[in-house]
N, C-alpha and C. Protein backbone atom coordinates (compact mmCIF):
# COMPACT_ATOMS: atom_id res chain seq x y z
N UNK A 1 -29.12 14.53 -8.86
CA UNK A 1 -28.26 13.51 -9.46
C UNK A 1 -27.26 13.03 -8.42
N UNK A 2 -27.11 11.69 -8.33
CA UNK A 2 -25.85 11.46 -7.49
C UNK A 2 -24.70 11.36 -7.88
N UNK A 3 -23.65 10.77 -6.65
CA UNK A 3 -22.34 10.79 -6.77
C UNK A 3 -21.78 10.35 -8.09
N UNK A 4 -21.23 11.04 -8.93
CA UNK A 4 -20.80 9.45 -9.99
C UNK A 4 -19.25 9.43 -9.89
N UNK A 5 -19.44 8.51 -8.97
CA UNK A 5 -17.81 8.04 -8.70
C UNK A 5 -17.10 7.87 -9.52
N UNK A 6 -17.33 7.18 -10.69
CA UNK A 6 -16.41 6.82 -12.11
C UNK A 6 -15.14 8.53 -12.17
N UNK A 7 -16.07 9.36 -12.00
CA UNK A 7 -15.22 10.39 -12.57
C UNK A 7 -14.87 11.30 -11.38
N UNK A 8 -14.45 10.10 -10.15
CA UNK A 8 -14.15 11.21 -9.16
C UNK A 8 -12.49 10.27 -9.07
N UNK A 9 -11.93 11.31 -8.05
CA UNK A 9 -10.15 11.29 -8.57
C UNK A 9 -9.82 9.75 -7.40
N UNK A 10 -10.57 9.51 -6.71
CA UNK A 10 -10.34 8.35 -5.65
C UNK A 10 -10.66 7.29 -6.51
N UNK A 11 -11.88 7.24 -7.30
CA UNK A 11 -12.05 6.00 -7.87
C UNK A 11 -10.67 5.73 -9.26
N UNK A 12 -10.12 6.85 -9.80
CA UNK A 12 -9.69 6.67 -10.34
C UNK A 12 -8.33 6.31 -9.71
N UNK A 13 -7.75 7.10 -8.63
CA UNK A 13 -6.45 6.47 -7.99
C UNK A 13 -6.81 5.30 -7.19
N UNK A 14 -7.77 4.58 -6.81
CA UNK A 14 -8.07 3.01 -6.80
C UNK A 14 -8.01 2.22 -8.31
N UNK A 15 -8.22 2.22 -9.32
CA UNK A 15 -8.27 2.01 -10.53
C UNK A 15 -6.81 1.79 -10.87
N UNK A 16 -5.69 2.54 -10.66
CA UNK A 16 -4.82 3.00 -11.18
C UNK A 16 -3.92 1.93 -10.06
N UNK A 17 -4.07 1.97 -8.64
CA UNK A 17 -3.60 0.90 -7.56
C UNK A 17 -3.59 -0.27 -8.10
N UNK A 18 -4.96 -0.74 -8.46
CA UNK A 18 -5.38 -1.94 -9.23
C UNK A 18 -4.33 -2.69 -10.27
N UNK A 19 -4.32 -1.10 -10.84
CA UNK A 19 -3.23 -1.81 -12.40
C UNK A 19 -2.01 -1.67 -11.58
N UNK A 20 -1.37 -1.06 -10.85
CA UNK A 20 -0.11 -0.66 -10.44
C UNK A 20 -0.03 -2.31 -9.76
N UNK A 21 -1.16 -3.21 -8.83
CA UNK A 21 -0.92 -4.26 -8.02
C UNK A 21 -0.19 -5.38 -9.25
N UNK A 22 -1.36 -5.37 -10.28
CA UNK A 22 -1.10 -6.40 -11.15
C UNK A 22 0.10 -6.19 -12.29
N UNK A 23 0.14 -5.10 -12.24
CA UNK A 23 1.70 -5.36 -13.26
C UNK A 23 2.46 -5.60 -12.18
N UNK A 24 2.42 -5.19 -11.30
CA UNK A 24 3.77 -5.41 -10.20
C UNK A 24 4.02 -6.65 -10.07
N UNK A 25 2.50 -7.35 -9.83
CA UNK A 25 2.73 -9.01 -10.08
C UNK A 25 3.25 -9.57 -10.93
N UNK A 26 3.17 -8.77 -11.67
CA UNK A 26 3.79 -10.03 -13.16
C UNK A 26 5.10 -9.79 -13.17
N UNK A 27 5.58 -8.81 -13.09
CA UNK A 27 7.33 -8.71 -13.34
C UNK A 27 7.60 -8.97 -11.66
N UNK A 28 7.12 -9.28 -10.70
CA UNK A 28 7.73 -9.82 -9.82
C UNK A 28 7.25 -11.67 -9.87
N UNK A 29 6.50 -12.04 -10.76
CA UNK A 29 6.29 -13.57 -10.70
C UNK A 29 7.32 -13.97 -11.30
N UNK A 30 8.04 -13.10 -12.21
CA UNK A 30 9.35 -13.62 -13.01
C UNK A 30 10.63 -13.70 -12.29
N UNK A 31 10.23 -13.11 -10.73
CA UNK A 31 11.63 -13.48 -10.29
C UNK A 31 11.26 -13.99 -9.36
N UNK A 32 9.87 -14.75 -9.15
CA UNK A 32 9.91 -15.60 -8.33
C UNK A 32 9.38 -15.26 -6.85
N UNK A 33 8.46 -14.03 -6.48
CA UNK A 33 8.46 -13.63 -5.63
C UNK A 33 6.90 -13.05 -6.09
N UNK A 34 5.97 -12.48 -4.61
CA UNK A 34 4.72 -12.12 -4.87
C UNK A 34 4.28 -11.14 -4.53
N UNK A 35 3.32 -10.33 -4.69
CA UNK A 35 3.35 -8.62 -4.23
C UNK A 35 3.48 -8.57 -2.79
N UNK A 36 4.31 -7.94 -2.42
CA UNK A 36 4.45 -7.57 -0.43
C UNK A 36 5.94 -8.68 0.18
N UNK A 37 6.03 -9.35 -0.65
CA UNK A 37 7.14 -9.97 -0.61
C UNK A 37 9.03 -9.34 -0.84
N UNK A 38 8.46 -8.69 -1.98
CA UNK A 38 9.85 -7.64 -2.38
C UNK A 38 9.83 -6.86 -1.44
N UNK A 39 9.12 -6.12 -0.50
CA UNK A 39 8.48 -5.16 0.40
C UNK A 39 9.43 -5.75 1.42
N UNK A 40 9.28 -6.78 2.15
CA UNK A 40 9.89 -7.55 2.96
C UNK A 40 11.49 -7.60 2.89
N UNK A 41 12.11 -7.82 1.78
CA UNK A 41 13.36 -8.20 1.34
C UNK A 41 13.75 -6.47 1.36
N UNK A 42 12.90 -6.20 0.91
CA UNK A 42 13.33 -4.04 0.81
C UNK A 42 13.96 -3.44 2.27
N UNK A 43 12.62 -4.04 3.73
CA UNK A 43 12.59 -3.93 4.59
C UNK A 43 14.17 -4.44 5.23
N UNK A 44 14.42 -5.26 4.91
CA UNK A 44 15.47 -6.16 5.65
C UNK A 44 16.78 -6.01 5.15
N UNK A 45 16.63 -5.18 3.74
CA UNK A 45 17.97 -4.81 3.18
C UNK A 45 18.55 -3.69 3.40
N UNK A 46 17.87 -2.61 3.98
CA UNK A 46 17.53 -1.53 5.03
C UNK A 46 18.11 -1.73 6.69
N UNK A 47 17.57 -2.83 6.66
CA UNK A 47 17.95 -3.00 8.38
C UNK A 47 17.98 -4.17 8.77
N UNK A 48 18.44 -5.46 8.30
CA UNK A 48 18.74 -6.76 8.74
C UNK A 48 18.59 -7.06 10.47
N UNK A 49 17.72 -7.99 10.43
CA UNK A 49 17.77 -8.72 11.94
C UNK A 49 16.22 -7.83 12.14
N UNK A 50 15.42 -7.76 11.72
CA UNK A 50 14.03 -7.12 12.40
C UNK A 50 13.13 -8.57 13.22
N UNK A 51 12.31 -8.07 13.92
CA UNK A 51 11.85 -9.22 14.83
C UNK A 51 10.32 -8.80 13.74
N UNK A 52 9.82 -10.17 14.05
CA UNK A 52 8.33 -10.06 13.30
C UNK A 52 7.63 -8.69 13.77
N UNK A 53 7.06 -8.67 14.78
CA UNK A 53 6.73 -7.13 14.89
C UNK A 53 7.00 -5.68 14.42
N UNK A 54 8.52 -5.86 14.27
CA UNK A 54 9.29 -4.39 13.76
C UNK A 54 9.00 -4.66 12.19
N UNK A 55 8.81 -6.22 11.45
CA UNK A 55 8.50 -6.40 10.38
C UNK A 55 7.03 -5.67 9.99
N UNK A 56 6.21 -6.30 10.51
CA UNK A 56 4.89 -5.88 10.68
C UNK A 56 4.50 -3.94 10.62
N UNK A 57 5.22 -3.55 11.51
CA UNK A 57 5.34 -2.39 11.75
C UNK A 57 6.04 -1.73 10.17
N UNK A 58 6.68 -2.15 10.04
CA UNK A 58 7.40 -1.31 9.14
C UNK A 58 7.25 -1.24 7.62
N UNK A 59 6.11 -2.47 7.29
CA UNK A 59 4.86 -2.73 6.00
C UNK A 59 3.69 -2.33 5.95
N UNK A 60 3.51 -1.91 7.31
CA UNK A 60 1.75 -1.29 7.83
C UNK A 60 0.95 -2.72 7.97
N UNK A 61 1.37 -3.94 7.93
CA UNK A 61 0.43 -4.96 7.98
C UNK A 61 0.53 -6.03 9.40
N UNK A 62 -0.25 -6.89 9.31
CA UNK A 62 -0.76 -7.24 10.82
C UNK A 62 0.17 -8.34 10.58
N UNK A 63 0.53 -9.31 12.16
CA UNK A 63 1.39 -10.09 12.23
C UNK A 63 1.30 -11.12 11.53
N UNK A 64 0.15 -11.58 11.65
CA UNK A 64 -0.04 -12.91 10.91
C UNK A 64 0.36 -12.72 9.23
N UNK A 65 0.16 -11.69 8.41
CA UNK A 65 0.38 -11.67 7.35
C UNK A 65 2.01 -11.54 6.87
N UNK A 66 2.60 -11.12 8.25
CA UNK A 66 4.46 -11.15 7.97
C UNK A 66 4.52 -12.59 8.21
N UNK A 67 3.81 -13.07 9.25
CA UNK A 67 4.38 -14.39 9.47
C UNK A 67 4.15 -15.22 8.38
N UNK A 68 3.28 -15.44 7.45
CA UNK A 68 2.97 -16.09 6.08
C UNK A 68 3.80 -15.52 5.19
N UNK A 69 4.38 -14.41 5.08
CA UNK A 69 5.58 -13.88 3.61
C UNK A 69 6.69 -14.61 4.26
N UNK A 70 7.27 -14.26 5.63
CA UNK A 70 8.97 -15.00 6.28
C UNK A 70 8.87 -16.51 6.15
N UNK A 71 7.58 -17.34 6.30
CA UNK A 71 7.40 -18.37 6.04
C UNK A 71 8.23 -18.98 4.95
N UNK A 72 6.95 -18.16 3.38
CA UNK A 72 7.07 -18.48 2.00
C UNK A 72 8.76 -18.27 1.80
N UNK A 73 9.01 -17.23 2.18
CA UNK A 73 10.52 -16.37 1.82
C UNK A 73 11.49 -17.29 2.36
N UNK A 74 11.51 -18.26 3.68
CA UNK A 74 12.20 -19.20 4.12
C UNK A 74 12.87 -20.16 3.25
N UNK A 75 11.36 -20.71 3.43
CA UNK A 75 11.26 -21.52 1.84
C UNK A 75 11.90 -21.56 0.52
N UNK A 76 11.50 -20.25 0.46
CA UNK A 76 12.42 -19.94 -1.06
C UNK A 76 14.06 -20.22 -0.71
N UNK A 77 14.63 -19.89 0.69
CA UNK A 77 16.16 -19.45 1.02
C UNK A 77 16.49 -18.22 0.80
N UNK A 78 15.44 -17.29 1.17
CA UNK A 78 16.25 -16.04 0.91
C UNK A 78 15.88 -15.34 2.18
N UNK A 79 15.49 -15.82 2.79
CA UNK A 79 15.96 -15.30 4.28
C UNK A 79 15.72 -16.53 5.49
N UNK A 80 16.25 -15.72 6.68
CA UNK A 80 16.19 -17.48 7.53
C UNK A 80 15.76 -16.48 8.73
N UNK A 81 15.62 -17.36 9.58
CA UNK A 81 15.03 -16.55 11.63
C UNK A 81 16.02 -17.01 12.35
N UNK A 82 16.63 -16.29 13.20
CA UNK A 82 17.87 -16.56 14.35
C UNK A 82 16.96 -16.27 15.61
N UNK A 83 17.07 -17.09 16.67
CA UNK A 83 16.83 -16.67 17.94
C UNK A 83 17.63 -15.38 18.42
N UNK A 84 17.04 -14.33 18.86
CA UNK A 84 17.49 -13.11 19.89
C UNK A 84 18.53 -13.74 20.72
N UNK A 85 19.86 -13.05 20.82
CA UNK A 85 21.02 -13.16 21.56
C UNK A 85 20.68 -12.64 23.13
N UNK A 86 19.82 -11.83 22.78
CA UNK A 86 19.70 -10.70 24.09
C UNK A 86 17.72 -11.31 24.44
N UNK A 87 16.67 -11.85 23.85
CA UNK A 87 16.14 -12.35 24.28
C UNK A 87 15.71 -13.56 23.69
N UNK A 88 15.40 -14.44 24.36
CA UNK A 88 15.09 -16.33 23.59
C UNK A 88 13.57 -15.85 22.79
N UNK A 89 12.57 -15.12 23.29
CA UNK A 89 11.45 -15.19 22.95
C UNK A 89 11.61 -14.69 21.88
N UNK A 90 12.34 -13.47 21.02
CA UNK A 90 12.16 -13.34 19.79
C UNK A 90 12.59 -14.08 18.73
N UNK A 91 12.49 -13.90 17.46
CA UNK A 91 12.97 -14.54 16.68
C UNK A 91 13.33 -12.82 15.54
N UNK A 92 14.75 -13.03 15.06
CA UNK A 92 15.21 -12.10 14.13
C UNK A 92 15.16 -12.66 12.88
N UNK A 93 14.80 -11.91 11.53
CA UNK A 93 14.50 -12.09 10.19
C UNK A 93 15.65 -11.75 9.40
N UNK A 94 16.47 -12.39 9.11
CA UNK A 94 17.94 -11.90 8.53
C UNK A 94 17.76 -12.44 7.08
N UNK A 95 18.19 -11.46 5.96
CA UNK A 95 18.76 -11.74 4.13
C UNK A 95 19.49 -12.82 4.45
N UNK A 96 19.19 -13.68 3.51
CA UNK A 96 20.34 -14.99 3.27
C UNK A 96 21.00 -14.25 1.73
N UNK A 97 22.50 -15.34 2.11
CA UNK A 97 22.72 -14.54 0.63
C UNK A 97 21.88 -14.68 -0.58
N UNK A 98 21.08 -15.28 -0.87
CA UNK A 98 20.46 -15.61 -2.11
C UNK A 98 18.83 -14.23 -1.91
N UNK A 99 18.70 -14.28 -0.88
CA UNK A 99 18.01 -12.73 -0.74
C UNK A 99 18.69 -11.31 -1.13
N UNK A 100 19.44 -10.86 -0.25
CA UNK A 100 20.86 -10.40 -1.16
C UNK A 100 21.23 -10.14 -2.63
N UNK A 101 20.74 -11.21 -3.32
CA UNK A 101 20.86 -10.86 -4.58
C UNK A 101 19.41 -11.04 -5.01
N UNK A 102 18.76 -11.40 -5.03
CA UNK A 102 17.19 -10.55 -5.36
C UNK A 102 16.71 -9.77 -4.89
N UNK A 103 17.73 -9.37 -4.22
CA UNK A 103 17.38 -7.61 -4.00
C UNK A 103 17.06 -6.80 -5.40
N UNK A 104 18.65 -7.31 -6.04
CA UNK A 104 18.63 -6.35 -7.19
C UNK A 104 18.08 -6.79 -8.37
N UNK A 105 17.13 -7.94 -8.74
CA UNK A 105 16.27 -8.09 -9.15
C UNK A 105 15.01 -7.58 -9.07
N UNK A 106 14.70 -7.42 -7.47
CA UNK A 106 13.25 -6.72 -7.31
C UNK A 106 13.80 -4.67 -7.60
N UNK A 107 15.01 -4.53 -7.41
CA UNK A 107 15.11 -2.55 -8.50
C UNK A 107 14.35 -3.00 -9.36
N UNK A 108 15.55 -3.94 -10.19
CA UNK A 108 14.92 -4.04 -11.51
C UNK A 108 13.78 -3.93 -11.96
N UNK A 109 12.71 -4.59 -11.17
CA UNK A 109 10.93 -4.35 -11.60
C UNK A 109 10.64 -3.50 -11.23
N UNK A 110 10.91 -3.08 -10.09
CA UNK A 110 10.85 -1.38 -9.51
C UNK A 110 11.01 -0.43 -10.88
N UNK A 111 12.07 -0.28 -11.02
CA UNK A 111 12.32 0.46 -12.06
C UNK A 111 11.80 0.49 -13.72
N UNK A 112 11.49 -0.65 -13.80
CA UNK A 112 10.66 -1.41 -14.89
C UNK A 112 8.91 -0.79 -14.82
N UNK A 113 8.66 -1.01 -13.57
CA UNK A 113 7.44 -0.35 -13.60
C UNK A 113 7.09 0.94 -13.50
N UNK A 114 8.11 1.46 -12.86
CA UNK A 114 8.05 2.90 -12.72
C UNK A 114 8.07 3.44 -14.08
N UNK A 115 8.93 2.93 -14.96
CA UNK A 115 8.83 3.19 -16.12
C UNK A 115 7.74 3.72 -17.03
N UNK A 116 7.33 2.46 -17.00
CA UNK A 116 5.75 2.07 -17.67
C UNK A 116 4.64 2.76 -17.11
N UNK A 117 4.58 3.11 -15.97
CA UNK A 117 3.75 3.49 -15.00
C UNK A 117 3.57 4.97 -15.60
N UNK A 118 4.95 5.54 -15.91
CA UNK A 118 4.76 6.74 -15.97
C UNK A 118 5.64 7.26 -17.32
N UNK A 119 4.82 6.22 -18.18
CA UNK A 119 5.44 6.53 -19.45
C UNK A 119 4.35 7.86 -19.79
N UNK A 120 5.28 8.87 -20.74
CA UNK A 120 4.87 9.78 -21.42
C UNK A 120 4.57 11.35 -20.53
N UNK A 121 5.06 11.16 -19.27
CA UNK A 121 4.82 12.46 -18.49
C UNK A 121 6.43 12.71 -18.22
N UNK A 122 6.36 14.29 -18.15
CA UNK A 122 7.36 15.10 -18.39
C UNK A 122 7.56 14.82 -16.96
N UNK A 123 9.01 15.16 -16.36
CA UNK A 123 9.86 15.02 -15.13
C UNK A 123 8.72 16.28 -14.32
N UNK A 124 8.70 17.04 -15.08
CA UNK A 124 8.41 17.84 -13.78
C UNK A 124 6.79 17.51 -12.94
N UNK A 125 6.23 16.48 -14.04
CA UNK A 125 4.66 16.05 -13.41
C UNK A 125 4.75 15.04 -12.94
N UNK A 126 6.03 13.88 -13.12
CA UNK A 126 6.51 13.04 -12.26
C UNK A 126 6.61 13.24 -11.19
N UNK A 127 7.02 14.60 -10.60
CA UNK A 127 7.72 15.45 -8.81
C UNK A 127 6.37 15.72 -8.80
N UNK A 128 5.34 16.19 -9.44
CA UNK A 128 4.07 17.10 -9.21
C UNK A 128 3.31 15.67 -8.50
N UNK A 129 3.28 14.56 -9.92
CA UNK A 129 2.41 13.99 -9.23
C UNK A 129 2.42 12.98 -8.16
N UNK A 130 4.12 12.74 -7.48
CA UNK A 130 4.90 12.39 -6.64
C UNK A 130 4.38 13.03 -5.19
N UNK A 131 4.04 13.80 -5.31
CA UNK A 131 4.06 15.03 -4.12
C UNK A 131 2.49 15.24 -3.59
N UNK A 132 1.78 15.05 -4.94
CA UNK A 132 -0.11 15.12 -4.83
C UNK A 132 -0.27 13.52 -4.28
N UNK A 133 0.63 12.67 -4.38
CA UNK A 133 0.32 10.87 -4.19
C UNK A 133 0.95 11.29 -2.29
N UNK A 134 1.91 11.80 -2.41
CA UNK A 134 2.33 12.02 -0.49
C UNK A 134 1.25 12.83 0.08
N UNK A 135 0.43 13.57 -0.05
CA UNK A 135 -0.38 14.59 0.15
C UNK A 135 -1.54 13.97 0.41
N UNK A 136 -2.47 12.95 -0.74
CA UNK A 136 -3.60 12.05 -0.34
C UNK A 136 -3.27 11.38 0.27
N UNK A 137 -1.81 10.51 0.77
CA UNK A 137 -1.48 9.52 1.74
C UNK A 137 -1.40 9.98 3.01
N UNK A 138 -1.16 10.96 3.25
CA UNK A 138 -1.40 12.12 4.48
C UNK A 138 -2.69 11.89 4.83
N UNK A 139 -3.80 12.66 3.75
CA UNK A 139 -4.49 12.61 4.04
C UNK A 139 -4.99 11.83 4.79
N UNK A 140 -5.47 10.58 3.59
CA UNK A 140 -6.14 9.42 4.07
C UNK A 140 -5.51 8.69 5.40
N UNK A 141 -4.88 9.09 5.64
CA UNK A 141 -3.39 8.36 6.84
C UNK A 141 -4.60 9.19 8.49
N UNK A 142 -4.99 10.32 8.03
CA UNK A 142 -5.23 10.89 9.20
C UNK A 142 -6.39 10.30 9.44
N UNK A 143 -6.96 10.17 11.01
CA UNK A 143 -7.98 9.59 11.77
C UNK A 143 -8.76 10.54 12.31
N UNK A 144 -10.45 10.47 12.47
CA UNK A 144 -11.42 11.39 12.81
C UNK A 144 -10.38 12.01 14.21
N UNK A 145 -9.92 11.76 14.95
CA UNK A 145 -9.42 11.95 16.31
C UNK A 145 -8.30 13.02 16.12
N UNK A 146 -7.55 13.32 14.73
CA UNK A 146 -6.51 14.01 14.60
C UNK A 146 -7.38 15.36 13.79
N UNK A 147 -8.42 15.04 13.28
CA UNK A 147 -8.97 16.18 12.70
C UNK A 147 -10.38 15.80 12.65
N UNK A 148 -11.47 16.59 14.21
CA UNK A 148 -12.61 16.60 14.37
C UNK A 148 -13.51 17.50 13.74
N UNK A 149 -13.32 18.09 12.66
CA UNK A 149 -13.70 19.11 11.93
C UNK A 149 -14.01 17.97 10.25
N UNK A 150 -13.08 16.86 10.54
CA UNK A 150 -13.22 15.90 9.51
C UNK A 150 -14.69 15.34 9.24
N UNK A 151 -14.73 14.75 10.63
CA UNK A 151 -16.24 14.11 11.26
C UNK A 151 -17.19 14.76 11.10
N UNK A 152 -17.37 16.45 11.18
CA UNK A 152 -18.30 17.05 11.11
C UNK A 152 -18.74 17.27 9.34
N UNK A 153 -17.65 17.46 8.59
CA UNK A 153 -17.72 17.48 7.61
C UNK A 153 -18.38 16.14 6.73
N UNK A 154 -18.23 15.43 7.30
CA UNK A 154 -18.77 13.70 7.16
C UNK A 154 -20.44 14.03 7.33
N UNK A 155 -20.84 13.92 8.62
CA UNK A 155 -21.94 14.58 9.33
C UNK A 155 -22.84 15.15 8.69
N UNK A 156 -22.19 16.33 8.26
CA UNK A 156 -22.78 17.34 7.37
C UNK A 156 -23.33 16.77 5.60
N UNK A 157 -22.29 15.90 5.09
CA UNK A 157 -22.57 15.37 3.75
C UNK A 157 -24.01 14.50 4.01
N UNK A 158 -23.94 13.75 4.88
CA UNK A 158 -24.77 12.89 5.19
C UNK A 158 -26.03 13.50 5.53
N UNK A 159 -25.97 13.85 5.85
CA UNK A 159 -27.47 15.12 5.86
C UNK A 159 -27.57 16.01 4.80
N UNK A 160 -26.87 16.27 4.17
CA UNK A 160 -27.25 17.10 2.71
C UNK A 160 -27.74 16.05 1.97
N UNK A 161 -27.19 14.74 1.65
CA UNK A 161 -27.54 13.73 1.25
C UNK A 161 -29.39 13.12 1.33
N UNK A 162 -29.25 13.18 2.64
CA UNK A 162 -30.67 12.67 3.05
C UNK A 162 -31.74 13.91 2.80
N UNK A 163 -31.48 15.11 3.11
CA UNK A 163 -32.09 16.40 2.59
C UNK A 163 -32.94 15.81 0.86
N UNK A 164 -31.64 15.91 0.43
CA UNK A 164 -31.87 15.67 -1.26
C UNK A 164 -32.85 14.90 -1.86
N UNK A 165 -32.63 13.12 -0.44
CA UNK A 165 -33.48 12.37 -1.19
C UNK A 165 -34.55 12.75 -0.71
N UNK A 166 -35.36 13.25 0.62
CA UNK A 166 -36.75 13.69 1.00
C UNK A 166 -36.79 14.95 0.15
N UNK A 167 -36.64 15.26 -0.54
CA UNK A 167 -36.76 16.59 -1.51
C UNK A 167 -37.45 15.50 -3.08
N UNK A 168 -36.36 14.51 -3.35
CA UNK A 168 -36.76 13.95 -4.46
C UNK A 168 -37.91 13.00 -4.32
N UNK A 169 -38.10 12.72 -3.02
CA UNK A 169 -39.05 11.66 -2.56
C UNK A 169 -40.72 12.33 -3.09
N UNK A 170 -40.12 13.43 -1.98
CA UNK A 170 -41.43 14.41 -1.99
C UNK A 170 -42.01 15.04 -3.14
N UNK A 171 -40.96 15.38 -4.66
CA UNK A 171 -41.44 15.86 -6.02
C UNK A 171 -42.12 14.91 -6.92
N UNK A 172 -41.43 13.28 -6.35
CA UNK A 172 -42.14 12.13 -7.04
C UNK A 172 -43.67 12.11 -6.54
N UNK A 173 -43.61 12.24 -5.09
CA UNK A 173 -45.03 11.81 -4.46
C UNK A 173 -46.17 13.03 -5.23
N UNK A 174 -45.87 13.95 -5.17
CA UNK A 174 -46.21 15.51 -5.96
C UNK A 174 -46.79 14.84 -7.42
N UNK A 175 -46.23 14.39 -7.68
CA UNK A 175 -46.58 13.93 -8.92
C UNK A 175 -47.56 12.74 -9.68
């Protein structure tokens, strides 16, 4: 019998991402802003003046995709770009005041979702399951190169795999 993903814990914490993306959307469409966007304003309320790169860096996402949110976010007026004092080639990403205060609009959905998210579980499986969500992000975070015992283990499935089907191949042909 194969994998049945439905009832394995990845498909279900993809499942669960899924719903976590789209409610996030909706109580952030009400203030006017789009998923990875609050992310941005989070970033900058933290540490004002980041150059696109340190932006980039500090969302996990590639340049071009900061440069399309600082764009939109311009736009809106809630943040603006200053030329580097100390170099012309950069450009710094600074809160305008009207960013500033949708800051504390985007808690608000924060907290709104967190809510909902994790309605009906007791505090202490909130920390439990807080701690099992840092633990798979570890995980998955690590690269064949940081753990070569990973690869082999890969290796190895993949050949038990193929084992199985020349086993099932061979009971059909049998038959």
């Amino acid at each position: 019998m194969g994998f049945n993903f439905k009832k394995s814990t990845t498909f279900r914490l993809a499942q669960a991402a899924k719903a976590q993306r789209a409610r996030s959307g909706a109580h952030l469409s009400r203030i006017g802003l789009h998923p990875g966007q609050e992310a941005v304003l989070k970033v900058l309320n933290e540490t004002d003046g980041k150059t696109m790169s340190q932006l980039a860096l500090a969302l996990g996402v590639q340049p071009p995709t900061v440069t399309k949110m600082v764009t939109r976010l311009t736009a809106q007026g809630l943040v603006f770009r200053r030329i580097s004092e100390t170099d012309g080639r950069l450009a710094r990403v600074f809160l305008s005041q009207d960013g500033r205060e949708r800051i504390m609009q985007v808690d608000r959905a924060w907290k709104r979702l967190e809510k909902e998210a994790l309605a009906g579980m007791e505090d202490k499986d909130r920390k439990k399951l807080r701690r099992l969500l840092r633990q798979v992000e570890k995980n998955l975070s690590a690269s064949f190169e940081d753990d070569p015992d990973l690869e082999d283990e890969l290796e190895s499935d993949v050949k038990i795999s193929e084992q199985k089907a020349e086993s099932k191949e061979a009971l059909v042909a049998a038959d």
